[in-house]
PDB file of N, CA and C in Angstrom:
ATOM      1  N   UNK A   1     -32.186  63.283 297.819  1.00  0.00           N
ATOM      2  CA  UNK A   1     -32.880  63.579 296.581  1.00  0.00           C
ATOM      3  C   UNK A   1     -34.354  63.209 296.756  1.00  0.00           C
ATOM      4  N   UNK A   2     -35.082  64.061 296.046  1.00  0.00           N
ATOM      5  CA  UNK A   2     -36.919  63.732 296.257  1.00  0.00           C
ATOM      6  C   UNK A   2     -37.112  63.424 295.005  1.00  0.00           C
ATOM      7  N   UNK A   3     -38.163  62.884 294.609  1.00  0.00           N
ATOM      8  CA  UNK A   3     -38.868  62.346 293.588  1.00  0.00           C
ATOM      9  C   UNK A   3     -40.107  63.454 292.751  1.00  0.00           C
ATOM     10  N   UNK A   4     -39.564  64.322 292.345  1.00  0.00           N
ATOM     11  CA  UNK A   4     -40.550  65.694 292.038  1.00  0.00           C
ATOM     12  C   UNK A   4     -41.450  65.067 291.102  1.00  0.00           C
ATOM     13  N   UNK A   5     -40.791  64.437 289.929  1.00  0.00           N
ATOM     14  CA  UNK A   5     -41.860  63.583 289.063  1.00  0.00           C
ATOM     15  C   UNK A   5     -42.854  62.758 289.489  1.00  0.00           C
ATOM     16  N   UNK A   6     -42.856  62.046 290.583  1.00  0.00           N
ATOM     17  CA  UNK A   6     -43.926  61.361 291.479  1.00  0.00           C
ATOM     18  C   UNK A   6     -44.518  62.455 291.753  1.00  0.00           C
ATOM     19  N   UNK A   7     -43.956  63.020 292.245  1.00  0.00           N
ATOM     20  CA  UNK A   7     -45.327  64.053 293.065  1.00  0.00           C
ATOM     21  C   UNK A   7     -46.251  64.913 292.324  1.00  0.00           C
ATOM     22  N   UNK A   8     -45.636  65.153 291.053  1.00  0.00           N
ATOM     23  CA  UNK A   8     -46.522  66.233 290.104  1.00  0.00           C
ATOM     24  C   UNK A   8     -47.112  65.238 289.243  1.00  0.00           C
ATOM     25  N   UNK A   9     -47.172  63.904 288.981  1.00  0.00           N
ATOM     26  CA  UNK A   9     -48.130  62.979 288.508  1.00  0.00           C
ATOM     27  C   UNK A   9     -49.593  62.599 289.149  1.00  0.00           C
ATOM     28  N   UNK A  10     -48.728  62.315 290.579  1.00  0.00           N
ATOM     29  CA  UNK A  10     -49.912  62.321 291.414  1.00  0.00           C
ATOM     30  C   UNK A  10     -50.761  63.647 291.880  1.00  0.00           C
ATOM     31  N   UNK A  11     -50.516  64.781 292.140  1.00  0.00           N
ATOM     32  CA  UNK A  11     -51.139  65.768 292.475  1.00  0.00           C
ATOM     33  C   UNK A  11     -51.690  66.212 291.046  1.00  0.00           C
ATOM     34  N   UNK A  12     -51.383  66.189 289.814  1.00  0.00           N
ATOM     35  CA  UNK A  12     -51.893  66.010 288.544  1.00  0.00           C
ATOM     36  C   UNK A  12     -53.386  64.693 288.477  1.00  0.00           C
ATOM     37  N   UNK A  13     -52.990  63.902 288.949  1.00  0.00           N
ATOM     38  CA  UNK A  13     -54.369  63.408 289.166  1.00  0.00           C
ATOM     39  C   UNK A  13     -55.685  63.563 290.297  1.00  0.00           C
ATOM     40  N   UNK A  14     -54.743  63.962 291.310  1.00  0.00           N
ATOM     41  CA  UNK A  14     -55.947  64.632 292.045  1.00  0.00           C
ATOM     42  C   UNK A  14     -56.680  65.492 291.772  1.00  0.00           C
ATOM     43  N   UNK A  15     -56.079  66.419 291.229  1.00  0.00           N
ATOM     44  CA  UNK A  15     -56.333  67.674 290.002  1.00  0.00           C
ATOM     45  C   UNK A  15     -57.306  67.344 289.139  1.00  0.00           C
ATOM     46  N   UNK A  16     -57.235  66.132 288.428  1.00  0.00           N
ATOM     47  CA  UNK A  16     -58.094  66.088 287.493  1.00  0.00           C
ATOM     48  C   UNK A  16     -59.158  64.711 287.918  1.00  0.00           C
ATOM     49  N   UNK A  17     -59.509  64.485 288.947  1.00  0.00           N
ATOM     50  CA  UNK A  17     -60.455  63.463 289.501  1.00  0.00           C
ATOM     51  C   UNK A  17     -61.356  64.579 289.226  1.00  0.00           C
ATOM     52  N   UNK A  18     -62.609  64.153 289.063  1.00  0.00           N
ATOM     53  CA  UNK A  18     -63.783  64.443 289.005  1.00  0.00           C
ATOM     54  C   UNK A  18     -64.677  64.017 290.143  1.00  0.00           C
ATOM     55  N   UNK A  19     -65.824  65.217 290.778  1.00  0.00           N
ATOM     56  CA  UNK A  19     -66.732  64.664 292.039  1.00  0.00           C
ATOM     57  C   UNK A  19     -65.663  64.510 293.155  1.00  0.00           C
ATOM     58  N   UNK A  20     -64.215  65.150 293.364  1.00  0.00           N
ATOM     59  CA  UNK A  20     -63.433  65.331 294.321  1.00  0.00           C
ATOM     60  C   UNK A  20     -64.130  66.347 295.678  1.00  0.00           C
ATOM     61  N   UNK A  21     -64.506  65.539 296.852  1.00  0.00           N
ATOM     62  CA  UNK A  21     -64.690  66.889 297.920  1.00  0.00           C
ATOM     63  C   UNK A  21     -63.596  67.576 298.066  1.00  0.00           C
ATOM     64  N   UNK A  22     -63.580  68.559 298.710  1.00  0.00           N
ATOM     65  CA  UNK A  22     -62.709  69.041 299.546  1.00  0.00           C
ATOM     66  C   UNK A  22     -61.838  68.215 300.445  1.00  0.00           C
ATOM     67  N   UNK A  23     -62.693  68.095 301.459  1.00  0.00           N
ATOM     68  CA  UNK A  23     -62.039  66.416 302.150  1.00  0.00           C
ATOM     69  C   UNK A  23     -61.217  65.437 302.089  1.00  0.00           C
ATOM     70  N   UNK A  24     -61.703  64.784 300.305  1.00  0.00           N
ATOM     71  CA  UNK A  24     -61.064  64.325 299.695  1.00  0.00           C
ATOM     72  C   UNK A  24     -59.668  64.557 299.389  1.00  0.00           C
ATOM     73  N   UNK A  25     -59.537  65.931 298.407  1.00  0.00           N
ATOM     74  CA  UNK A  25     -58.848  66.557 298.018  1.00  0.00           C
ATOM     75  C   UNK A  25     -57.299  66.846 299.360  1.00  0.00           C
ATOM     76  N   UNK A  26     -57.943  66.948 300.278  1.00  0.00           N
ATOM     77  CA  UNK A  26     -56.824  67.609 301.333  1.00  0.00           C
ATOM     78  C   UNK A  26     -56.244  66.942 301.674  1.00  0.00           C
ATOM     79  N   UNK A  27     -57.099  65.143 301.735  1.00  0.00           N
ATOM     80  CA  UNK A  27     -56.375  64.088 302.427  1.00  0.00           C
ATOM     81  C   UNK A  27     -55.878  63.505 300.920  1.00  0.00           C
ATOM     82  N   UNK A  28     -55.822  63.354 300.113  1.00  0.00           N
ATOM     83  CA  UNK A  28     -55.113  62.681 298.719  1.00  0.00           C
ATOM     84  C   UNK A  28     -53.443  63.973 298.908  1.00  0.00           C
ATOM     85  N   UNK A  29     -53.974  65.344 299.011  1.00  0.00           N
ATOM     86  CA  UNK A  29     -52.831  65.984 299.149  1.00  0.00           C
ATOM     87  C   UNK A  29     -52.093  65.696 300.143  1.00  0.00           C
ATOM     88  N   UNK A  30     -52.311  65.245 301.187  1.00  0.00           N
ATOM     89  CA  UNK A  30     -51.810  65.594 302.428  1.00  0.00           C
ATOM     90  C   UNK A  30     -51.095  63.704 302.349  1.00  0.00           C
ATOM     91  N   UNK A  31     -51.395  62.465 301.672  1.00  0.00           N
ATOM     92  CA  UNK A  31     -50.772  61.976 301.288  1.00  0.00           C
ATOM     93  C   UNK A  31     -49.766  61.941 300.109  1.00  0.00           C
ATOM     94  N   UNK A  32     -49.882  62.610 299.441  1.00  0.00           N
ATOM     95  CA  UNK A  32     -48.878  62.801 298.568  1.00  0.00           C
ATOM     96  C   UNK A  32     -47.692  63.373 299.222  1.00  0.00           C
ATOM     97  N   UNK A  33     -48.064  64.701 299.550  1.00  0.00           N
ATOM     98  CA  UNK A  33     -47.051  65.201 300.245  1.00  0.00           C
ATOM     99  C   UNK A  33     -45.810  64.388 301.259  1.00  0.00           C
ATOM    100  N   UNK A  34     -46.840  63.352 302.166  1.00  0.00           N
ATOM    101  CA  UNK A  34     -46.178  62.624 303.127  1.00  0.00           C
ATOM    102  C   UNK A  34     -45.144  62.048 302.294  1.00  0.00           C
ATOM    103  N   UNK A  35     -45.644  61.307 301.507  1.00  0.00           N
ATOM    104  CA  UNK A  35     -45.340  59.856 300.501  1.00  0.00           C
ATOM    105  C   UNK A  35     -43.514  61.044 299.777  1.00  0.00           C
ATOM    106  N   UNK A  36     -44.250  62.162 299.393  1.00  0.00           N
ATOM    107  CA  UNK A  36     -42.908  62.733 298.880  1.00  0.00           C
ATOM    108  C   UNK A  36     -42.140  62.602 299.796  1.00  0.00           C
ATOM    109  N   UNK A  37     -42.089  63.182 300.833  1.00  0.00           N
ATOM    110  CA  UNK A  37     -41.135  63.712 301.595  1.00  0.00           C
ATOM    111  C   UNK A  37     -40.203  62.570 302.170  1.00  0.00           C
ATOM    112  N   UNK A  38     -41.408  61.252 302.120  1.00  0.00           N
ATOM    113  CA  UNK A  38     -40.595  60.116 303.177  1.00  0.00           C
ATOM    114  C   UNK A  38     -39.722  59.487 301.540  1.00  0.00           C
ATOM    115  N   UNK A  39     -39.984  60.180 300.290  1.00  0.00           N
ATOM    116  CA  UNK A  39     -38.656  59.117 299.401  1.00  0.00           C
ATOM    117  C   UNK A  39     -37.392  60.355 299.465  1.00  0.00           C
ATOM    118  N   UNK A  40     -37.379  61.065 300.417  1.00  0.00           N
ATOM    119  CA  UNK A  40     -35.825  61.774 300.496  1.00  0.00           C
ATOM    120  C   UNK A  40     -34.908  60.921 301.168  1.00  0.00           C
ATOM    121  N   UNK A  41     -33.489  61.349 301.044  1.00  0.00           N
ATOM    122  CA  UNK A  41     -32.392  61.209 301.618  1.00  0.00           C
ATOM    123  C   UNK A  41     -32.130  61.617 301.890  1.00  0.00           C
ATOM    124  N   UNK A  42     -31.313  62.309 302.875  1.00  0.00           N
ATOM    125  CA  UNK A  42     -29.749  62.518 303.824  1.00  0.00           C
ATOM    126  C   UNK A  42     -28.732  61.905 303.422  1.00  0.00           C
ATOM    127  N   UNK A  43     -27.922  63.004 303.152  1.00  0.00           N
ATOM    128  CA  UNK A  43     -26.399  62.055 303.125  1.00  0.00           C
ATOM    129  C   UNK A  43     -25.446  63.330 303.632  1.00  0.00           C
ATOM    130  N   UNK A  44     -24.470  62.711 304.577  1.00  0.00           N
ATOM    131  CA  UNK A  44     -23.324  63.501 305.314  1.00  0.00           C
ATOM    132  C   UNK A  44     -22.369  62.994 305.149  1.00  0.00           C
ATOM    133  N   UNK A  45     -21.788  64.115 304.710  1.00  0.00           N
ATOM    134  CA  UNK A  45     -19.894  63.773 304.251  1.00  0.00           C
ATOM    135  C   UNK A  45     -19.440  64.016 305.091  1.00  0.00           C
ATOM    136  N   UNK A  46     -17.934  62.734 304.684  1.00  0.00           N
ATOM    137  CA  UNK A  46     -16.973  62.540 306.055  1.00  0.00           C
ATOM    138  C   UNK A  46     -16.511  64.305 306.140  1.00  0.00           C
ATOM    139  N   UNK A  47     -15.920  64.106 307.267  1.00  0.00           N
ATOM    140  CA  UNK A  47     -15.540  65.406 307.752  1.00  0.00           C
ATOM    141  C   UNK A  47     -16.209  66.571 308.698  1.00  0.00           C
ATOM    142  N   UNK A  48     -17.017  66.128 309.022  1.00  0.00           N
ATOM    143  CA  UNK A  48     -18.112  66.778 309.504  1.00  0.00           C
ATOM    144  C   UNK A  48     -17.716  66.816 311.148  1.00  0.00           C
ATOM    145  N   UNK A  49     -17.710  68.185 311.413  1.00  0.00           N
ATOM    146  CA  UNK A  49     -17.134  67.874 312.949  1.00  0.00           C
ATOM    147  C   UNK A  49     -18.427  67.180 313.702  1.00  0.00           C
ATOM    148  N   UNK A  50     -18.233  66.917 314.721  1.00  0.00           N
ATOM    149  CA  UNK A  50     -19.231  66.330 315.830  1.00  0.00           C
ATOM    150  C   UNK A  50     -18.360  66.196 317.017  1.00  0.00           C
ATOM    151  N   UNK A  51     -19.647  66.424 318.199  1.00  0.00           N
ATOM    152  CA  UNK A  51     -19.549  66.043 319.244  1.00  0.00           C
ATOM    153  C   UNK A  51     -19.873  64.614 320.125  1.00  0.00           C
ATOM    154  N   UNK A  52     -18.915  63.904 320.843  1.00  0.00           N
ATOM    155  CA  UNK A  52     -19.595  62.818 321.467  1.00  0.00           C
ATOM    156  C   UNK A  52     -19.254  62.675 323.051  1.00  0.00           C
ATOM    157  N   UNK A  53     -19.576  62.172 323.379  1.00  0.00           N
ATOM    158  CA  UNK A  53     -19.278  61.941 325.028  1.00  0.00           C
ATOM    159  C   UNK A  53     -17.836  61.967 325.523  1.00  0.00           C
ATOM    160  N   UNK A  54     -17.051  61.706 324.485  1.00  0.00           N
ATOM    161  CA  UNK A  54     -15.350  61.310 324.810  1.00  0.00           C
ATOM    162  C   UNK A  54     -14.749  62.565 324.181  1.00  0.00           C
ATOM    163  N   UNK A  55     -15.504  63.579 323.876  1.00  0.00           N
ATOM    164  CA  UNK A  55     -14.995  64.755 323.330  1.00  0.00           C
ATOM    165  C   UNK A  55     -15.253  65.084 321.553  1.00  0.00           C
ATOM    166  N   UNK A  56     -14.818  65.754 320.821  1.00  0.00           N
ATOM    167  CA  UNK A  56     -14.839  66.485 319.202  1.00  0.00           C
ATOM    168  C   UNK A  56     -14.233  65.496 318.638  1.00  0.00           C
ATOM    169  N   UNK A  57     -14.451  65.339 317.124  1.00  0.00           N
ATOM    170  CA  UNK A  57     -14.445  64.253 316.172  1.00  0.00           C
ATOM    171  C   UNK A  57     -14.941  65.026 315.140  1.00  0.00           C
ATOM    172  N   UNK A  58     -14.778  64.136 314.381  1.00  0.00           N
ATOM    173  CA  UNK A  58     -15.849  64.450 312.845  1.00  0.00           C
ATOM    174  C   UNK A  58     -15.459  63.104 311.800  1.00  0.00           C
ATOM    175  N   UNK A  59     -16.888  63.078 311.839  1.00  0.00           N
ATOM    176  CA  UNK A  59     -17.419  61.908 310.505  1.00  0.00           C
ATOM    177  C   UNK A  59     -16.454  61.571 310.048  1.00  0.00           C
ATOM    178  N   UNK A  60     -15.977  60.217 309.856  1.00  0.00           N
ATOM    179  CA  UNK A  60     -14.591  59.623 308.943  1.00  0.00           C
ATOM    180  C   UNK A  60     -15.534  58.947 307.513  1.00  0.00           C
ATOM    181  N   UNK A  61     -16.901  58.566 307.647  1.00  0.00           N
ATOM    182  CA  UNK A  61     -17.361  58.350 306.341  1.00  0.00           C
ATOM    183  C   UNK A  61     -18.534  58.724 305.930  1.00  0.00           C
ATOM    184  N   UNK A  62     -18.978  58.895 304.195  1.00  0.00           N
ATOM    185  CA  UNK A  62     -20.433  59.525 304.111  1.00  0.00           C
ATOM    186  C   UNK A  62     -21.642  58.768 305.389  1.00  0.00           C
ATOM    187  N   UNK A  63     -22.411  59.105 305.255  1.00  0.00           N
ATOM    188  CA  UNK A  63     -23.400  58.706 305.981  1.00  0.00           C
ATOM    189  C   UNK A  63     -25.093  59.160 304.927  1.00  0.00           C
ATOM    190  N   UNK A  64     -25.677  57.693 305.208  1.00  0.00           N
ATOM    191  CA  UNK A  64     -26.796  58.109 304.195  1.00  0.00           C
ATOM    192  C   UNK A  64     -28.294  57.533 305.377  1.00  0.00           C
ATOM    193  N   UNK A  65     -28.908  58.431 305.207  1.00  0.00           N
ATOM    194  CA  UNK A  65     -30.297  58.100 305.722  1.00  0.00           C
ATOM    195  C   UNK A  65     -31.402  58.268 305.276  1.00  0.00           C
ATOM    196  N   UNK A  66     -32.565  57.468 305.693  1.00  0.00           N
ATOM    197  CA  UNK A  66     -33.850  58.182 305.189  1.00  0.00           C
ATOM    198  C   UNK A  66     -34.773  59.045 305.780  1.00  0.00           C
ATOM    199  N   UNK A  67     -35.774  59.248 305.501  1.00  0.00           N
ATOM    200  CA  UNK A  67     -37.078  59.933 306.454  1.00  0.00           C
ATOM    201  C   UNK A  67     -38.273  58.650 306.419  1.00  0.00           C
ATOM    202  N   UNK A  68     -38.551  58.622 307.589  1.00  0.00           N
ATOM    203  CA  UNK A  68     -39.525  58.187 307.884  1.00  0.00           C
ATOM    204  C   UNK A  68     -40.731  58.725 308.912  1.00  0.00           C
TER     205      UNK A  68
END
């Protein structure tokens, strides 16, 4: 899950800064963006086939991760 409300608060204020360069502007976006993307998750449900060195399987439990 992402945080859409964070991100349209903040890009809402970049929006409305005043005396913003360009510059500015790309790198405030270009952190936001990051900042969104790294509050997602991953999550994989059991069952999921996979491969491992000892041969086929699949996931016996959810699995949750982040982005970083």
């Amino acid at each position: 899950m992402l945080d859409k409300a964070t991100l349209q608060s903040t890009l809402e204020g970049i929006f409305a800064g005043e005396g913003n360069t360009a510059e500015s502007v790309a790198q405030q976006l270009a952190d936001a963006i990051d900042t969104f993307v790294k509050t997602g998750t991953v999550t994989v449900d059991p069952g999921i086939a996979v491969t491992t060195p000892v041969g086929p399987g699949a996931t016996s439990a959810p699995g949750i991760g982040s982005i970083s």
